[in-house]
PDB file of N, CA and C in Angstrom:
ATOM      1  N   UNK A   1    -101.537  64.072 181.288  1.00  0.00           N
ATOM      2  CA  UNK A   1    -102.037  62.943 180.518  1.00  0.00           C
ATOM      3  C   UNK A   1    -102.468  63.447 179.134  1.00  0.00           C
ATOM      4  N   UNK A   2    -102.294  62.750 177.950  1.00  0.00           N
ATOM      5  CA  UNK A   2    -102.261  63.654 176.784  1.00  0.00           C
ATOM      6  C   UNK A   2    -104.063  62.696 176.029  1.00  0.00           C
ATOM      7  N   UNK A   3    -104.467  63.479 176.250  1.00  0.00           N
ATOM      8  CA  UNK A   3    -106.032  63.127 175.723  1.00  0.00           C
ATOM      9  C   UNK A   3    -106.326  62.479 174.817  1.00  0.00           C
ATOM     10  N   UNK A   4    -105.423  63.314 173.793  1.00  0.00           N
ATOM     11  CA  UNK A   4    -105.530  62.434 172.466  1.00  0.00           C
ATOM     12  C   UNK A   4    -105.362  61.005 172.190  1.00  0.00           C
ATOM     13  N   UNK A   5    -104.249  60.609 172.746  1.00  0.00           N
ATOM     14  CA  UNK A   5    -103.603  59.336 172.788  1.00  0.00           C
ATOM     15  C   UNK A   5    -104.514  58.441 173.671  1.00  0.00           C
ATOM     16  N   UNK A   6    -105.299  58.708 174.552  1.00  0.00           N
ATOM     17  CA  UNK A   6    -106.574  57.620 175.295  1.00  0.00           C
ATOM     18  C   UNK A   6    -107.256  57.895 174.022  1.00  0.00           C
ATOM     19  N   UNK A   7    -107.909  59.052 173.462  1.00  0.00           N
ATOM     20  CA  UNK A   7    -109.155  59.288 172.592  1.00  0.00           C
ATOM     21  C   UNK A   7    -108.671  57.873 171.491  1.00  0.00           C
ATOM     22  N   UNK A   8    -107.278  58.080 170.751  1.00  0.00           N
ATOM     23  CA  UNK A   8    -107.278  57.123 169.783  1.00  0.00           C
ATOM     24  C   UNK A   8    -107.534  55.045 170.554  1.00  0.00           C
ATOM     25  N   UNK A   9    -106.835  55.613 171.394  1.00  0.00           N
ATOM     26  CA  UNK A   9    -106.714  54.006 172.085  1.00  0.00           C
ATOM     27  C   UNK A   9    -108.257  53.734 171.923  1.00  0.00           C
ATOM     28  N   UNK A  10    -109.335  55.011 172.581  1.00  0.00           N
ATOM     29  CA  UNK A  10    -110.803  54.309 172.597  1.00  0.00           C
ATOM     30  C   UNK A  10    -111.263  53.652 171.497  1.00  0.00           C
ATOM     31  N   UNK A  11    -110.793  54.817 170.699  1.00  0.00           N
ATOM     32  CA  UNK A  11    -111.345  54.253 169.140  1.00  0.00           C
ATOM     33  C   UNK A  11    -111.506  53.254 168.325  1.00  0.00           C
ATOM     34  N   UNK A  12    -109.799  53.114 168.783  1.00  0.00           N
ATOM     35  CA  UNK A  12    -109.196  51.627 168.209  1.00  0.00           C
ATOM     36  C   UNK A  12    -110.053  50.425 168.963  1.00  0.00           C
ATOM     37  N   UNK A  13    -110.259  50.702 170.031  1.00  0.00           N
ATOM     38  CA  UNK A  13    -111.072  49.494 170.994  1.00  0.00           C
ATOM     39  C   UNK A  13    -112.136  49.500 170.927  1.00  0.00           C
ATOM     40  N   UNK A  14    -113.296  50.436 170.173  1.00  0.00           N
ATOM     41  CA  UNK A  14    -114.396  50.496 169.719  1.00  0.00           C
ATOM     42  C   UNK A  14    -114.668  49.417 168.585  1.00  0.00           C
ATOM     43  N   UNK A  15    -113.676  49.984 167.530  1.00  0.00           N
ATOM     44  CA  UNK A  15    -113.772  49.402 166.106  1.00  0.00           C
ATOM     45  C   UNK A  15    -113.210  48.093 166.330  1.00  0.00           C
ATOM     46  N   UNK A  16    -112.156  47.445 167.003  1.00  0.00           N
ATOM     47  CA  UNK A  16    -112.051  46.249 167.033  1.00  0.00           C
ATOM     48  C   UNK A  16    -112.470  45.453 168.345  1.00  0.00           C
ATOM     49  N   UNK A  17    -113.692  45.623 168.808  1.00  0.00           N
ATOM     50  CA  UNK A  17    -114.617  44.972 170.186  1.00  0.00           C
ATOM     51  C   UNK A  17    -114.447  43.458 169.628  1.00  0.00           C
ATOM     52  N   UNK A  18    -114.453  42.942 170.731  1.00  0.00           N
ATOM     53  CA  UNK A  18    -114.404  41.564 170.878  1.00  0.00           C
ATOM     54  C   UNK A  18    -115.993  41.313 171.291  1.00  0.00           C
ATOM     55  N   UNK A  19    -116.671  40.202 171.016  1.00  0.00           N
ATOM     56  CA  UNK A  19    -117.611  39.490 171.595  1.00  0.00           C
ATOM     57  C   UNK A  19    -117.453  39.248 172.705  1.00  0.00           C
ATOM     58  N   UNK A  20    -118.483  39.919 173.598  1.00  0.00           N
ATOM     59  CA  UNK A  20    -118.462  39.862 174.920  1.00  0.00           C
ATOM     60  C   UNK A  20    -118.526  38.189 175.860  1.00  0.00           C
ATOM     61  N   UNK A  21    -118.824  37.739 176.562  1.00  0.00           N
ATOM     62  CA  UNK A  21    -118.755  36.347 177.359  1.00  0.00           C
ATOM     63  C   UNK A  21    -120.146  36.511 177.378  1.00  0.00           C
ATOM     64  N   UNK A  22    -121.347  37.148 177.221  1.00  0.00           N
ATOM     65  CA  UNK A  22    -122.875  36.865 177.142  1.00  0.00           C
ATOM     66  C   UNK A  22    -122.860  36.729 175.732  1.00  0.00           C
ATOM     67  N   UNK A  23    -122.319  37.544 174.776  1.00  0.00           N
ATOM     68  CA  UNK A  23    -122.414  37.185 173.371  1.00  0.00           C
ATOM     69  C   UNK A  23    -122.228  35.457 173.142  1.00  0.00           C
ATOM     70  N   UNK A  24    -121.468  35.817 173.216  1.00  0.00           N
ATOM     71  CA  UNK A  24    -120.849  34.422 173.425  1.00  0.00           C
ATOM     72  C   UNK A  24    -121.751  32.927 173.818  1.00  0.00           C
ATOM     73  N   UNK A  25    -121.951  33.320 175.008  1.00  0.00           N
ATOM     74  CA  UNK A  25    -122.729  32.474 175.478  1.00  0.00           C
ATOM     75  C   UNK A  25    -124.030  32.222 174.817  1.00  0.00           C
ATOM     76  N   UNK A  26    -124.471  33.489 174.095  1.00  0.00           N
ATOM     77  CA  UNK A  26    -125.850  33.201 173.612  1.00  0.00           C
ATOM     78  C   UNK A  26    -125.926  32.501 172.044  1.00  0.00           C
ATOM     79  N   UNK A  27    -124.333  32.800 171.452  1.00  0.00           N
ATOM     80  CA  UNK A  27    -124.078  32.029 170.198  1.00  0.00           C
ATOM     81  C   UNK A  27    -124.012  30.215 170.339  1.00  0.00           C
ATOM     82  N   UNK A  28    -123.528  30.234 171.634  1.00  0.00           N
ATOM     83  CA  UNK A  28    -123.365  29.020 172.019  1.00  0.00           C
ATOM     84  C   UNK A  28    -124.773  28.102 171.909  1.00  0.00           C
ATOM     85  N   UNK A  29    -125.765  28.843 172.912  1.00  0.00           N
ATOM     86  CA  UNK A  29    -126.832  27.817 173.017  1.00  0.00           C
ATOM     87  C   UNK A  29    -127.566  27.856 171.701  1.00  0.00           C
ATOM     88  N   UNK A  30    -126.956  28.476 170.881  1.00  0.00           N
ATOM     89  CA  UNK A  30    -127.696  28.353 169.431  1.00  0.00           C
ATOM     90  C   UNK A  30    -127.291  27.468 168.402  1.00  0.00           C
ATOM     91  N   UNK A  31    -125.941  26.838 169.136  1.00  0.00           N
ATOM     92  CA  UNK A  31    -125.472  25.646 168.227  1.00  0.00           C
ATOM     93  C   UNK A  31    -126.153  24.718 168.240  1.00  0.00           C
ATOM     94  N   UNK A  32    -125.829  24.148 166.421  1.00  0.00           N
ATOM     95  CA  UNK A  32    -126.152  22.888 166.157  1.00  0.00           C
ATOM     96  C   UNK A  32    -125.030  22.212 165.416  1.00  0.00           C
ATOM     97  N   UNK A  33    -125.595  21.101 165.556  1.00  0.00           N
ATOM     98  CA  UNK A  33    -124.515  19.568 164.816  1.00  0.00           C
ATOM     99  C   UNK A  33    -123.904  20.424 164.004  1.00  0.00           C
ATOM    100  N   UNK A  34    -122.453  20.117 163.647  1.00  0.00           N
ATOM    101  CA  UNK A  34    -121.244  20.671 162.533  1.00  0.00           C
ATOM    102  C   UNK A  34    -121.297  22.228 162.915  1.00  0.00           C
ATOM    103  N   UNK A  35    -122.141  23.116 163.361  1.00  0.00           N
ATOM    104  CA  UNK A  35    -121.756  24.358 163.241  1.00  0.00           C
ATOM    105  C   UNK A  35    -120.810  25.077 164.295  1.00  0.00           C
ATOM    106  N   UNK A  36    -119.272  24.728 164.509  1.00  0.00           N
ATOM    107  CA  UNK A  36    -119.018  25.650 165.159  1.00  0.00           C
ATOM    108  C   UNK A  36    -118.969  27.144 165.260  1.00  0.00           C
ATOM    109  N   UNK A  37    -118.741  27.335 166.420  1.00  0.00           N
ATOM    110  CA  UNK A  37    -118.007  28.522 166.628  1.00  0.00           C
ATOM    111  C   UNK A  37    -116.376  28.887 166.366  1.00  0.00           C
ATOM    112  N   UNK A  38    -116.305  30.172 165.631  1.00  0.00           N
ATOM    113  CA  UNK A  38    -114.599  29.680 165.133  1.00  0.00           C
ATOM    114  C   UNK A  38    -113.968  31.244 165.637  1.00  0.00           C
ATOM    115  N   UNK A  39    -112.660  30.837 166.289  1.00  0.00           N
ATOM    116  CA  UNK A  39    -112.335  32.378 166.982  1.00  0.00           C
ATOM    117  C   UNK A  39    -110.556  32.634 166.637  1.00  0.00           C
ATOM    118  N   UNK A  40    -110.311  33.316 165.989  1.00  0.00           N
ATOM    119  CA  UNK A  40    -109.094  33.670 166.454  1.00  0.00           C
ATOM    120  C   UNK A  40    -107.843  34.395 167.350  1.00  0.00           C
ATOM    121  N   UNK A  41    -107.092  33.428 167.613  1.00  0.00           N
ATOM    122  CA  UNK A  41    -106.764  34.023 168.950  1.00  0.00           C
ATOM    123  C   UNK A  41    -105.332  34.457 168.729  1.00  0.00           C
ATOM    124  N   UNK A  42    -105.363  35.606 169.007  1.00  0.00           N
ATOM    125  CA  UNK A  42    -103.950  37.032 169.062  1.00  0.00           C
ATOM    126  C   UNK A  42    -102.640  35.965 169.111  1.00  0.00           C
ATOM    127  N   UNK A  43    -101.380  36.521 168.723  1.00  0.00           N
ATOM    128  CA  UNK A  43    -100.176  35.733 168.843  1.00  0.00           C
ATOM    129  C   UNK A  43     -99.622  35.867 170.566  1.00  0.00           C
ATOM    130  N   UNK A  44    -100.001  37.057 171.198  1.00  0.00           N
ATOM    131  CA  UNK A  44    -100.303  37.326 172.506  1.00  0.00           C
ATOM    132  C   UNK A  44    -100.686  36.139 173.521  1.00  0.00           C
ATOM    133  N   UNK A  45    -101.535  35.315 172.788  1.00  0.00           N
ATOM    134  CA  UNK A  45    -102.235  34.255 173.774  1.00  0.00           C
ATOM    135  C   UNK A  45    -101.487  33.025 173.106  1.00  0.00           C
ATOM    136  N   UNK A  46    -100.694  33.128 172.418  1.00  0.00           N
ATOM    137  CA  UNK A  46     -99.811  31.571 171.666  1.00  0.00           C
ATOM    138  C   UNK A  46    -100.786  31.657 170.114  1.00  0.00           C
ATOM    139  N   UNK A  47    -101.747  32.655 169.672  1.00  0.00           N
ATOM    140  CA  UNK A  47    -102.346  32.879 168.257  1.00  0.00           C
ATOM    141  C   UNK A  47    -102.695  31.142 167.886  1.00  0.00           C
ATOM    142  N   UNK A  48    -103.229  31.250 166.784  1.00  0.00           N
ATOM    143  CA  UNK A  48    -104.138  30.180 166.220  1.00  0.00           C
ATOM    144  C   UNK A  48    -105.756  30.188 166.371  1.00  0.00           C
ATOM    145  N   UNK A  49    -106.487  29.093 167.008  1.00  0.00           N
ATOM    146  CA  UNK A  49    -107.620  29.079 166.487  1.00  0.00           C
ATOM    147  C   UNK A  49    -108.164  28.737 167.744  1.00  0.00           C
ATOM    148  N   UNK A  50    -109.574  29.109 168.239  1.00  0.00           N
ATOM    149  CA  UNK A  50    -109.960  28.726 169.153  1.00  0.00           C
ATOM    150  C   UNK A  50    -111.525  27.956 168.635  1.00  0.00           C
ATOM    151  N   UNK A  51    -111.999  26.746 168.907  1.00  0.00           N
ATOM    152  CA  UNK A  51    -113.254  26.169 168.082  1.00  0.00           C
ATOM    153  C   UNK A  51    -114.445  25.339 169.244  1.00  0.00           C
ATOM    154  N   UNK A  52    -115.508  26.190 169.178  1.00  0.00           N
ATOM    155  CA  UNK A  52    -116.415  26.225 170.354  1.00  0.00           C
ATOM    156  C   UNK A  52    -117.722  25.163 169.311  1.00  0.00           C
ATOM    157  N   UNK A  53    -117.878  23.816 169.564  1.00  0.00           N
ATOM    158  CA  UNK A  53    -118.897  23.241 169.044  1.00  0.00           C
ATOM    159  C   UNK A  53    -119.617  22.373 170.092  1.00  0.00           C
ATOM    160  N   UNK A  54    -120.679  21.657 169.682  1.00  0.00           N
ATOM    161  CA  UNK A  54    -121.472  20.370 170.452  1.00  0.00           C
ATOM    162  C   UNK A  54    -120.669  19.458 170.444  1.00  0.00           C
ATOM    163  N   UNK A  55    -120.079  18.801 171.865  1.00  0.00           N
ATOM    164  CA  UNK A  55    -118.860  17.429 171.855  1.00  0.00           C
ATOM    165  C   UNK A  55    -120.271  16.559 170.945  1.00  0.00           C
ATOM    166  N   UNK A  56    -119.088  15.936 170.370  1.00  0.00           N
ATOM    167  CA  UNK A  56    -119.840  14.759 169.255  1.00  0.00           C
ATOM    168  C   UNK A  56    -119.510  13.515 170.416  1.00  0.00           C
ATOM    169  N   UNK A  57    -119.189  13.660 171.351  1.00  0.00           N
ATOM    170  CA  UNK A  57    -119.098  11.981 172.021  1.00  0.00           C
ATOM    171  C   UNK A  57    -120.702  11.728 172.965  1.00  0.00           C
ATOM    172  N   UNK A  58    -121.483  10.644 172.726  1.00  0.00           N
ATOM    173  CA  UNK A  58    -122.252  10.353 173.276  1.00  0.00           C
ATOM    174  C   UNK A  58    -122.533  10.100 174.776  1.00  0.00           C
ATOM    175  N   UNK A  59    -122.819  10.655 175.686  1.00  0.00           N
ATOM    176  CA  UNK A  59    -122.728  10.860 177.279  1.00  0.00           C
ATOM    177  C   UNK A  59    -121.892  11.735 177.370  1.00  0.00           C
ATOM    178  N   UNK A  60    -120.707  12.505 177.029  1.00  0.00           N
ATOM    179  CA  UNK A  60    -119.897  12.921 177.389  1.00  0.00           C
ATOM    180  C   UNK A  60    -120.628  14.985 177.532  1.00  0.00           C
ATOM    181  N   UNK A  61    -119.553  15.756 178.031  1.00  0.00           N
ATOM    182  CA  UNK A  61    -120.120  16.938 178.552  1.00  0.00           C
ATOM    183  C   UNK A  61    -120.736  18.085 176.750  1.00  0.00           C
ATOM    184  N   UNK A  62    -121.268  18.779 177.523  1.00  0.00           N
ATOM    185  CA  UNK A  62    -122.310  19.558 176.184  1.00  0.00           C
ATOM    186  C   UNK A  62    -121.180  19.920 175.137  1.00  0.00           C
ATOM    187  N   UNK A  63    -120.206  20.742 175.454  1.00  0.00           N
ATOM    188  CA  UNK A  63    -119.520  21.580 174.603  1.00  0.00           C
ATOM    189  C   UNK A  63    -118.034  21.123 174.457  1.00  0.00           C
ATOM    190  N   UNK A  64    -117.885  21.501 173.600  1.00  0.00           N
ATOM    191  CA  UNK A  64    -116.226  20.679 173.676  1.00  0.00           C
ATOM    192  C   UNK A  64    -114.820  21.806 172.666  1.00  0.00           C
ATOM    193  N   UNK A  65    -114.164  22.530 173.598  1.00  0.00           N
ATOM    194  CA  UNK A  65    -113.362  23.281 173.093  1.00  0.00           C
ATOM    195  C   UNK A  65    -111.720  22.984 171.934  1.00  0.00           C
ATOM    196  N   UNK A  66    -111.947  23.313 171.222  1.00  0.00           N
ATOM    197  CA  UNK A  66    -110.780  22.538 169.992  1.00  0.00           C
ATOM    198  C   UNK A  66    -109.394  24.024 170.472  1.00  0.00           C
ATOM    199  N   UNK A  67    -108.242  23.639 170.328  1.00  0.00           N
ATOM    200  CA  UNK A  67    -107.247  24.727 169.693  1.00  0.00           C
ATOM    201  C   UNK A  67    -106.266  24.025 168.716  1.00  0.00           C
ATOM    202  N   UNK A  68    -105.804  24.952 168.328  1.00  0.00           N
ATOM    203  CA  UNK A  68    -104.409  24.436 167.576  1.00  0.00           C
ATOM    204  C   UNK A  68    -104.727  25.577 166.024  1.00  0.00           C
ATOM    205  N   UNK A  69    -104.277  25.198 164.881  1.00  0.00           N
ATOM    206  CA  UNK A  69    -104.421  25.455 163.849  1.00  0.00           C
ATOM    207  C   UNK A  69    -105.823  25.156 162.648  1.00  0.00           C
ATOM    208  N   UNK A  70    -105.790  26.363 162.097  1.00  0.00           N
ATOM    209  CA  UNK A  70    -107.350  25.658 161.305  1.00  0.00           C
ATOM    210  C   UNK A  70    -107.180  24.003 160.128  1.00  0.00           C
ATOM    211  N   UNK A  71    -107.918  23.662 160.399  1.00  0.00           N
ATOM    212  CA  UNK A  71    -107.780  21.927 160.210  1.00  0.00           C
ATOM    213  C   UNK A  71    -106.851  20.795 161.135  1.00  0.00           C
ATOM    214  N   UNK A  72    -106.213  21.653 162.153  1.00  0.00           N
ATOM    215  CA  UNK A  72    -104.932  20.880 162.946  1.00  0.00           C
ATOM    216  C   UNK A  72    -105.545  21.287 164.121  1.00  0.00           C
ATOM    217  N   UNK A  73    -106.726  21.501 164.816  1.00  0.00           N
ATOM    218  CA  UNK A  73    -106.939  21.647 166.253  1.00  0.00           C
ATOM    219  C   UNK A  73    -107.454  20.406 166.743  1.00  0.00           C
ATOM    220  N   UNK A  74    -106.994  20.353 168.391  1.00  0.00           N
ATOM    221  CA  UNK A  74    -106.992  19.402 168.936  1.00  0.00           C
ATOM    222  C   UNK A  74    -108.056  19.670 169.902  1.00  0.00           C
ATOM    223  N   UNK A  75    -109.123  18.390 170.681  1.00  0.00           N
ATOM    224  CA  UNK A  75    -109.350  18.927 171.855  1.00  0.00           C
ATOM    225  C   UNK A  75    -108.897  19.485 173.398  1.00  0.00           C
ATOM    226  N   UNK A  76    -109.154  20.440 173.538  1.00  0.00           N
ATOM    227  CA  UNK A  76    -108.505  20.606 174.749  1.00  0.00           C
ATOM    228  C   UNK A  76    -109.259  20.639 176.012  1.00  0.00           C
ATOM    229  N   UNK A  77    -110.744  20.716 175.728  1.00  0.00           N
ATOM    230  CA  UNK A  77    -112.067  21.313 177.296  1.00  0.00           C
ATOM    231  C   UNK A  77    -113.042  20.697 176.904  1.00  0.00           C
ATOM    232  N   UNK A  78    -113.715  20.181 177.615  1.00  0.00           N
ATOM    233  CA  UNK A  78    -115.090  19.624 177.411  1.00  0.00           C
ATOM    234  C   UNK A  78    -116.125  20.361 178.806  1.00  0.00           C
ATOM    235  N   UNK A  79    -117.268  20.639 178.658  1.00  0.00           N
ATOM    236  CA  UNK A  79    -118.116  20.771 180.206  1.00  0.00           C
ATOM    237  C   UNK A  79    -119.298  21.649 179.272  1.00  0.00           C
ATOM    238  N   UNK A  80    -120.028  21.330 179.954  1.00  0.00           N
ATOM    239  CA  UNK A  80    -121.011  21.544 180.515  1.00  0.00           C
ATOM    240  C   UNK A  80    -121.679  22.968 180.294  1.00  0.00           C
ATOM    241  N   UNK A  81    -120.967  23.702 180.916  1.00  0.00           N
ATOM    242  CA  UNK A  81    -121.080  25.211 181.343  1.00  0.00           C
ATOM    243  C   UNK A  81    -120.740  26.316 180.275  1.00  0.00           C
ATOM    244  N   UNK A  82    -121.356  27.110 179.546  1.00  0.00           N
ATOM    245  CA  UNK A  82    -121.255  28.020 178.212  1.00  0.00           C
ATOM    246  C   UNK A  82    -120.188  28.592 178.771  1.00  0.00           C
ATOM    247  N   UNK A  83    -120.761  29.310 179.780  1.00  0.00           N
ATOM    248  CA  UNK A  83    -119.794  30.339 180.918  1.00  0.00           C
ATOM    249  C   UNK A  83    -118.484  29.744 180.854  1.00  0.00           C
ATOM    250  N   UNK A  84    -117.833  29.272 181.261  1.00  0.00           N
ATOM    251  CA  UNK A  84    -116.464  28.625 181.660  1.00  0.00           C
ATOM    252  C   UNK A  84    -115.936  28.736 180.350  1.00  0.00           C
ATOM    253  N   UNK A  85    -116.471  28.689 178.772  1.00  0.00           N
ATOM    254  CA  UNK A  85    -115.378  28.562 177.612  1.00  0.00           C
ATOM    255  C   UNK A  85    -115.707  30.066 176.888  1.00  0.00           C
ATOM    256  N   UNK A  86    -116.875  30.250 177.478  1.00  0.00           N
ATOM    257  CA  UNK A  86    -117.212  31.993 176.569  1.00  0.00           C
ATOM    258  C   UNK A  86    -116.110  32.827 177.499  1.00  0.00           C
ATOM    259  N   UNK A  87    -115.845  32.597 178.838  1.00  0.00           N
ATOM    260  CA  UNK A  87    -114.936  33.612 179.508  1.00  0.00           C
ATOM    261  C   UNK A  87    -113.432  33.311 178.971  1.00  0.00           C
ATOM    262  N   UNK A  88    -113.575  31.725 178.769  1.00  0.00           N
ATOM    263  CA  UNK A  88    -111.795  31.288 178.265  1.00  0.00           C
ATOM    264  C   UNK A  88    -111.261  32.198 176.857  1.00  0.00           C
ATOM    265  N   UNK A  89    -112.462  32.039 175.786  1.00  0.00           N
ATOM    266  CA  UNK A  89    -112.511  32.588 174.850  1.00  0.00           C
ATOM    267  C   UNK A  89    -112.200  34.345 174.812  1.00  0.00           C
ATOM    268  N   UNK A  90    -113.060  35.281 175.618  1.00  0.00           N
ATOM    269  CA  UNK A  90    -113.171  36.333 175.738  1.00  0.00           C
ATOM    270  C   UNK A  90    -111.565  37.202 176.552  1.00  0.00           C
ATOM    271  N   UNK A  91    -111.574  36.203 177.279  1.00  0.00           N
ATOM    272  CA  UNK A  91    -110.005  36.419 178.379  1.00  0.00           C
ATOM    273  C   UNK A  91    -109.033  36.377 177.098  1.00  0.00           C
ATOM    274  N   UNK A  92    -109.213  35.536 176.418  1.00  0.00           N
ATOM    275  CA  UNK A  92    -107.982  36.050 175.446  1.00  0.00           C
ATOM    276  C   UNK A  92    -108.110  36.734 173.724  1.00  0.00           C
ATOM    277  N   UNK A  93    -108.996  37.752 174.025  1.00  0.00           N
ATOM    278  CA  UNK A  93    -109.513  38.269 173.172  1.00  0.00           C
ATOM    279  C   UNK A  93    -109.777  37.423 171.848  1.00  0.00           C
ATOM    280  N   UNK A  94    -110.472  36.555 171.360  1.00  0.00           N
ATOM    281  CA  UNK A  94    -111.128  35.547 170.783  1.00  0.00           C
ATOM    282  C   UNK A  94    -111.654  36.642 169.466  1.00  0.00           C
ATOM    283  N   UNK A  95    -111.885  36.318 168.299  1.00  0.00           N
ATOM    284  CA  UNK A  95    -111.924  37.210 167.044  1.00  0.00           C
ATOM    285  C   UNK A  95    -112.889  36.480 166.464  1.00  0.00           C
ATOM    286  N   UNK A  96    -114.295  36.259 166.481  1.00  0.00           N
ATOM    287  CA  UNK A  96    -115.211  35.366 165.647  1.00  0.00           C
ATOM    288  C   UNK A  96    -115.050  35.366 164.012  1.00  0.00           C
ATOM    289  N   UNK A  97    -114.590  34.409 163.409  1.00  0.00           N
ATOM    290  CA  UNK A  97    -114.830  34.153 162.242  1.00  0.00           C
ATOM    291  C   UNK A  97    -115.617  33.634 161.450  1.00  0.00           C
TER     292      UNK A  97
END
């Protein structure tokens, strides 16, 4: 096994860490009105934009997940649960902007 070649891989995965699914989660409960969360997502996962804000619909669930393109995302998730969109986010390595 040639050492070097893990040593660089670490490196590289050091310097470009993703926000963990507790990160995440804790950015979440810190939202307010208009401020999303804005993530970009690898061409790996279909690339574009991933957008974590407060659903603006009245009764409807806490959080409400957007994708698509920046100014062209659509909804796609609504619930409740930080957990369930910080892991969706994190599973496909998500890039906070």
């Amino acid at each position: 096994m040639n050492y070097l070649i893990l040593f660089k891989i670490w490196i590289y995965l050091e310097e470009h860490m993703k926000l963990s699914r507790e990160e995440i989660m804790s950015r979440m409960e810190q939202l307010k009105d208009e401020e999303p969360l804005r993530f970009t997502i690898p061409e790996i996962f279909g690339g574009g934009m991933a957008i974590i804000g407060l659903n603006p619909k009245k009764g409807g669930k806490k959080y409400l997940l957007q994708v698509g393109n920046e100014g062209d995302a659509s909804p796609y998730w609504d619930t409740d649960k930080a957990k369930d969109l910080a892991k969706w986010v994190a599973d496909r390595q998500g890039d906070l902007v």
